[in-house]
Protein backbone atom coordinates (compact mmCIF):
# COMPACT_ATOMS: atom_id res chain seq x y z
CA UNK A 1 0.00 0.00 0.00
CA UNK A 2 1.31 3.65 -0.83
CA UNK A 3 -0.08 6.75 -0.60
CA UNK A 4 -3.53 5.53 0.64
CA UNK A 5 -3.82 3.24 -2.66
CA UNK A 6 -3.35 -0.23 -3.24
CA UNK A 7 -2.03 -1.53 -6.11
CA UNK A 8 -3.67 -4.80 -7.85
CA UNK A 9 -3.20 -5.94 -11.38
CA UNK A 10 -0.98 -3.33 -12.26
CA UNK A 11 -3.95 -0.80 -11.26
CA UNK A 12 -4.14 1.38 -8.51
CA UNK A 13 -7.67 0.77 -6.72
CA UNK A 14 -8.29 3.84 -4.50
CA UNK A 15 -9.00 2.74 -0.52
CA UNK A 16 -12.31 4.80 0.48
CA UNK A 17 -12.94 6.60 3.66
CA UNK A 18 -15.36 5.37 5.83
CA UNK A 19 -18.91 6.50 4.87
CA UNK A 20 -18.14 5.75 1.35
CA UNK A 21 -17.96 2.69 0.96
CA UNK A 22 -22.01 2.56 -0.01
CA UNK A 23 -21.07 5.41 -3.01
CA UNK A 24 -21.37 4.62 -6.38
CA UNK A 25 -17.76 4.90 -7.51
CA UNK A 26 -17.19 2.36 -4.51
CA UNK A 27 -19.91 0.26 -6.00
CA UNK A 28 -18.47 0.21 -9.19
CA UNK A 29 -14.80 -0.34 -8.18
CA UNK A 30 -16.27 -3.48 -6.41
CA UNK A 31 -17.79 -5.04 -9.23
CA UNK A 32 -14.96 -4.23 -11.38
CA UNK A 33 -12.42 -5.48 -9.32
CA UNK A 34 -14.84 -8.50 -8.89
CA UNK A 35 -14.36 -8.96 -12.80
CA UNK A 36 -10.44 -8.69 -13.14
CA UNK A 37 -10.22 -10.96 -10.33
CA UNK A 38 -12.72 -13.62 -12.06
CA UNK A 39 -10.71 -13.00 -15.29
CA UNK A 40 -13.53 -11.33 -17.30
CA UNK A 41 -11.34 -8.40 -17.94
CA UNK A 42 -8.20 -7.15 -18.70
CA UNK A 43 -7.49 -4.16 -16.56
CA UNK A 44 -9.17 -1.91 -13.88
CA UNK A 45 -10.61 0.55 -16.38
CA UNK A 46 -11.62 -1.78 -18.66
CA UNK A 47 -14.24 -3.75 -15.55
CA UNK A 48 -15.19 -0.26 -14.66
CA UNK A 49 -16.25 0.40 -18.39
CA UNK A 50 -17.74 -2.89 -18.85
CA UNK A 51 -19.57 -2.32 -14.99
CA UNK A 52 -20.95 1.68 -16.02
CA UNK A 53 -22.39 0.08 -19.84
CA UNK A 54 -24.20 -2.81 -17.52
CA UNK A 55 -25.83 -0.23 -15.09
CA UNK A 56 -26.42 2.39 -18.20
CA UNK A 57 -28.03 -0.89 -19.74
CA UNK A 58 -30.26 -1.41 -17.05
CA UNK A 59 -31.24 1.75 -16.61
CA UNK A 60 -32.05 2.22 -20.45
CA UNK A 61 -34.28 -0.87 -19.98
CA UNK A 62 -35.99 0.02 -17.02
CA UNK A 63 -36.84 3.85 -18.97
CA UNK A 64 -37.87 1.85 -21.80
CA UNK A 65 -40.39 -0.24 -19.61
CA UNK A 66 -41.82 3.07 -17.74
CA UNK A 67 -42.58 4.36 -21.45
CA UNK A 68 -44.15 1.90 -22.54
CA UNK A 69 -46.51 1.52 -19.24
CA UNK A 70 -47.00 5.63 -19.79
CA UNK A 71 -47.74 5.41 -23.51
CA UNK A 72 -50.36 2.28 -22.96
CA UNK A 73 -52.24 4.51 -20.44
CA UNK A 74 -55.74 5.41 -22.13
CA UNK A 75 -56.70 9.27 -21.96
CA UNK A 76 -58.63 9.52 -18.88
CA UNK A 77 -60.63 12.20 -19.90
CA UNK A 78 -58.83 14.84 -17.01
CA UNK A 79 -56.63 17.66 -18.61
CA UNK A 80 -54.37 17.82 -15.53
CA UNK A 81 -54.12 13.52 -15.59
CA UNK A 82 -53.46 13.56 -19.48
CA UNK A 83 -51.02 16.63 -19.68
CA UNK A 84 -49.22 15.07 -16.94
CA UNK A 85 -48.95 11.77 -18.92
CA UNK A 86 -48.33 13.76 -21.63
CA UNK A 87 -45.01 15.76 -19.77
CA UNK A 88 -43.92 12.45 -18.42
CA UNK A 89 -43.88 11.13 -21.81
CA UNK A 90 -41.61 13.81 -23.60
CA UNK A 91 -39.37 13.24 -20.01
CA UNK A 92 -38.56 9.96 -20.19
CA UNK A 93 -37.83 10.15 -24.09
CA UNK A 94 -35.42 13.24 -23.23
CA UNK A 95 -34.11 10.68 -20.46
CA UNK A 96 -33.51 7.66 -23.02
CA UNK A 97 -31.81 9.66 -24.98
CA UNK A 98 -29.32 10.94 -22.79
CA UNK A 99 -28.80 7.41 -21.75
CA UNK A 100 -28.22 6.38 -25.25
CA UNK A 101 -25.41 9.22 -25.24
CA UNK A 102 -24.10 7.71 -22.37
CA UNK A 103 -24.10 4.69 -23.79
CA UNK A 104 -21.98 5.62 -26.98
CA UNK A 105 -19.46 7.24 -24.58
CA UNK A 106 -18.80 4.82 -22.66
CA UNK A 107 -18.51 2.36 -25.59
CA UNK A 108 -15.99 5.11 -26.93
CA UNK A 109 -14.34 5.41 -23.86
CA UNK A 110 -14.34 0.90 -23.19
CA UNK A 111 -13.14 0.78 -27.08
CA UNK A 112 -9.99 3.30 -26.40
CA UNK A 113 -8.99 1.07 -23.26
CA UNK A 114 -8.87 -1.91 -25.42
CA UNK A 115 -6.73 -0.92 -28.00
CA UNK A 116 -4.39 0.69 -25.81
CA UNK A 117 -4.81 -1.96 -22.98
């Protein structure tokens, strides 16, 4: 250990205060370090990439699932009800499509780590 890091697979894996171990970054260096360990990837960054496109995955799917349940709603005949459908609708489009940004980055980003990895 050196300088509050510890170095594992010829990657430094920060050590986290207490409190954060339950952050995200925390969660994702666990899973990712889970993965070079299990052999399922080549280097530290490259399990973090490969963790972040699995959670922006799941979160795509689960936006994708809430649209469909919004867009299957029938108009209920109340202005306020069916504008608010209507707002949730255009939200969670604007949302998938930030995730699908998100997406291509991190593909971008998981593509530059293998080919210099």
């Amino acid at each position: 250990m050196r300088d509050g890091r510890r170095i594992m697979s010829g990657g430094i894996v920060p050590l986290r205060r207490r409190g954060e171990e339950r952050s995200a970054l925390a969660r994702v260096d666990v899973a990712a370090i889970e993965l070079l360990v299990g052999g399922h990837a080549t280097n530290l960054q490259a399990a973090r990439a490969q963790i972040i496109l699995a959670d922006l995955r799941a979160q795509l799917d689960q936006m994708t699932a809430v649209l469909a349940d919004v867009h299957g709603r029938e108009p209920t005949g109340d202005p306020e009800i069916d504008d608010t459908n209507s707002n949730l609708i255009t939200a969670i489009n604007q949302g998938i499509v930030q995730i699908d940004l998100f997406v291509a980055q991190a593909r971008t980003f998981a593509e530059g780590i293998t080919q210099t990895g």
